[in-house]
C-alpha atoms as a PDB file:
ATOM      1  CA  UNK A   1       0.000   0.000   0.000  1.00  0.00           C
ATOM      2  CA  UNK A   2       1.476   3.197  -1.183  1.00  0.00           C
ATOM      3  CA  UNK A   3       1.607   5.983   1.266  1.00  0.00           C
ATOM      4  CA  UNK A   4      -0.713   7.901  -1.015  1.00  0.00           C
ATOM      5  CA  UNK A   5      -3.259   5.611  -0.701  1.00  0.00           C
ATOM      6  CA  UNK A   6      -2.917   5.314   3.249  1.00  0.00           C
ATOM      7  CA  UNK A   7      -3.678   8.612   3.566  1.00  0.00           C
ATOM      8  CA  UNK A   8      -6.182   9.104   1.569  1.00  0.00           C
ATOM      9  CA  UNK A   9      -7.912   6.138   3.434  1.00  0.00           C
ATOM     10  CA  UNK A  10      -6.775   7.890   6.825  1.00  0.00           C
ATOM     11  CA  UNK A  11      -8.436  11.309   5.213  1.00  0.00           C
ATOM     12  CA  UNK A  12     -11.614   9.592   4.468  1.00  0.00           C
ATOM     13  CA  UNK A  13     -12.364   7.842   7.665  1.00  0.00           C
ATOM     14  CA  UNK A  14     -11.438  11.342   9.230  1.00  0.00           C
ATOM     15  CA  UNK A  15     -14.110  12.988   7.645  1.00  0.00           C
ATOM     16  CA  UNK A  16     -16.851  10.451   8.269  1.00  0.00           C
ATOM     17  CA  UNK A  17     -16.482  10.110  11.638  1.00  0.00           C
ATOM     18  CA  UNK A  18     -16.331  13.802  11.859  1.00  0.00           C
ATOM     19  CA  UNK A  19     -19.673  13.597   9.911  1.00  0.00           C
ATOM     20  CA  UNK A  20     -20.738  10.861  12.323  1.00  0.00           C
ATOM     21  CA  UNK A  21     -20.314  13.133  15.374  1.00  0.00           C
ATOM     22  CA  UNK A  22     -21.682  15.701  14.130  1.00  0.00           C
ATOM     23  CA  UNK A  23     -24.740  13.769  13.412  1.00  0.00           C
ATOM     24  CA  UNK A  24     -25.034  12.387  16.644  1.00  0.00           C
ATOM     25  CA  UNK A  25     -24.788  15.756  18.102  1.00  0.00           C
ATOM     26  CA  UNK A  26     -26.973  17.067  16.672  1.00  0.00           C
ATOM     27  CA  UNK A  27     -29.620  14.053  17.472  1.00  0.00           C
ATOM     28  CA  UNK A  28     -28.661  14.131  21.072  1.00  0.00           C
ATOM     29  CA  UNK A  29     -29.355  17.805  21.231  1.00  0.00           C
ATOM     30  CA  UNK A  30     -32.942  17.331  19.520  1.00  0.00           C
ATOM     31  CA  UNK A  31     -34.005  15.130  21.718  1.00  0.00           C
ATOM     32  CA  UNK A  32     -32.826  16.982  24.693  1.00  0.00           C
ATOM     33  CA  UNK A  33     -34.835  19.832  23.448  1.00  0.00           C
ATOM     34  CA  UNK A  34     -37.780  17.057  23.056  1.00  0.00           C
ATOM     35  CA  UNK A  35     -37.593  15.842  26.322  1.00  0.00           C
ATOM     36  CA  UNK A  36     -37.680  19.492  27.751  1.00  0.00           C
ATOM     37  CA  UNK A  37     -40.834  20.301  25.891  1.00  0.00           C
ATOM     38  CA  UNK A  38     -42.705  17.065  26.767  1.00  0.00           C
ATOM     39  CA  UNK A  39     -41.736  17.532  30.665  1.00  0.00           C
ATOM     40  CA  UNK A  40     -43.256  21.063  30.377  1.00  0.00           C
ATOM     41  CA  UNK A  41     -46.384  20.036  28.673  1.00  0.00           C
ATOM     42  CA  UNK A  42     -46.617  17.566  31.638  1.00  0.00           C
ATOM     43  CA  UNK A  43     -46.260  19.674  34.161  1.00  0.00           C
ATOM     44  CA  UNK A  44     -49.115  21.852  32.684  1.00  0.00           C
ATOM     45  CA  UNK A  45     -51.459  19.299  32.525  1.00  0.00           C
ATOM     46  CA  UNK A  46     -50.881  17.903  35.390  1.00  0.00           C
ATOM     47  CA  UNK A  47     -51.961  21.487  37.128  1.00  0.00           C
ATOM     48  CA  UNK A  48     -54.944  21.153  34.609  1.00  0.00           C
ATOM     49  CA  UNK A  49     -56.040  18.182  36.158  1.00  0.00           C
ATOM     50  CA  UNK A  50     -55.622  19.725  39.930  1.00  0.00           C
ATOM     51  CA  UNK A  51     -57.290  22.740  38.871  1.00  0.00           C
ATOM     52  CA  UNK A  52     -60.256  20.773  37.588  1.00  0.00           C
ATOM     53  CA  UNK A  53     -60.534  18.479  40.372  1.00  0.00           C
ATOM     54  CA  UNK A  54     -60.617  21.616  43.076  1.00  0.00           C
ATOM     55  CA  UNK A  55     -63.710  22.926  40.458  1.00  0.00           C
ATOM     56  CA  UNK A  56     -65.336  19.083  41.015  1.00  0.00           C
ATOM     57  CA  UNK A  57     -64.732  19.841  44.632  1.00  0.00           C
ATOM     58  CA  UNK A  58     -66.402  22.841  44.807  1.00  0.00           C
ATOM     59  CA  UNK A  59     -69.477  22.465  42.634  1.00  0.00           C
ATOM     60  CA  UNK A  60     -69.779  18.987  44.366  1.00  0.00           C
ATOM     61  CA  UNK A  61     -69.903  21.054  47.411  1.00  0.00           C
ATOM     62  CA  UNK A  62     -72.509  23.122  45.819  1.00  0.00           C
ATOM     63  CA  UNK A  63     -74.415  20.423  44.415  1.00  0.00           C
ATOM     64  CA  UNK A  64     -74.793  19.150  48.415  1.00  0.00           C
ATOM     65  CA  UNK A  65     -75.536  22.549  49.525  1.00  0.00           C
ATOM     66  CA  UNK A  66     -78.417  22.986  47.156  1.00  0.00           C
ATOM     67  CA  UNK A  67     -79.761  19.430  47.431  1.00  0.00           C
ATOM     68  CA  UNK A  68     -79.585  20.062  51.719  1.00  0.00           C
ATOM     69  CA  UNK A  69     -83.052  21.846  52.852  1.00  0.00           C
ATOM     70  CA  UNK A  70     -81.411  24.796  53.674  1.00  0.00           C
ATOM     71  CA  UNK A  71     -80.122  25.231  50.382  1.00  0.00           C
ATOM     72  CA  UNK A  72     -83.940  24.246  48.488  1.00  0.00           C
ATOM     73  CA  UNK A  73     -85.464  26.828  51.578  1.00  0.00           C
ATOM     74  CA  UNK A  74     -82.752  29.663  50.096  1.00  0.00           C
ATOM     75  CA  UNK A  75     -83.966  29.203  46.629  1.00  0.00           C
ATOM     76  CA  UNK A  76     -87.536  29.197  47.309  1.00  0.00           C
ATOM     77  CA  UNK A  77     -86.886  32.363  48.920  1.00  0.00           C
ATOM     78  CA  UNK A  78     -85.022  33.797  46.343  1.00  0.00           C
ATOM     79  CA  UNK A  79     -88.029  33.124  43.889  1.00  0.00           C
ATOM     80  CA  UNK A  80     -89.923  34.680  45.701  1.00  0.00           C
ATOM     81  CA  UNK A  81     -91.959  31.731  46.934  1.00  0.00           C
ATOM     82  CA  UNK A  82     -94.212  32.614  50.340  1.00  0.00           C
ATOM     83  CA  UNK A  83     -94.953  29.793  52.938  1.00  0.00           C
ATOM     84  CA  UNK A  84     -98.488  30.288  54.357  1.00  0.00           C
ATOM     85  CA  UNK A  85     -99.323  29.601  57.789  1.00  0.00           C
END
């Protein structure tokens, strides 16, 4: 093998795993950016889901108040409904 040859082969496999590198590099730093964007889309839902789950809490609350007798006497009330004696 001339030396011509050798380092033309040495000069090739340089470059492609230069190429390679860069390549993986650049995949790495996509999916980093991937992973940060999915993480912060999960951390938004899950507040969604606490958010929603305080407004179950409270219109369940509601929901009792209104079905309690208090709560029916308070509406009739309201409408302007008159118990006679």
């Amino acid at each position: 093998m001339t030396e011509e040859r050798r380092n033309r082969i040495i000069a090739a496999v340089t470059v492609n795993v230069i190429l390679l590198i860069a390549i993986l590099a650049a995949v790495i730093i996509y999916q980093i950016i991937e992973i940060k964007i999915v993480s912060r889309n999960r951390e938004e839902i899950i507040d969604k889901i606490k958010d929603y789950q305080q407004a179950i809490e409270s219109i369940e609350n509601s929901l009792d108040y209104w079905q309690s007798y208090e709560g029916l006497l308070d509406k009739a009330y309201e409408l302007g409904f008159v118990f006679g004696k």
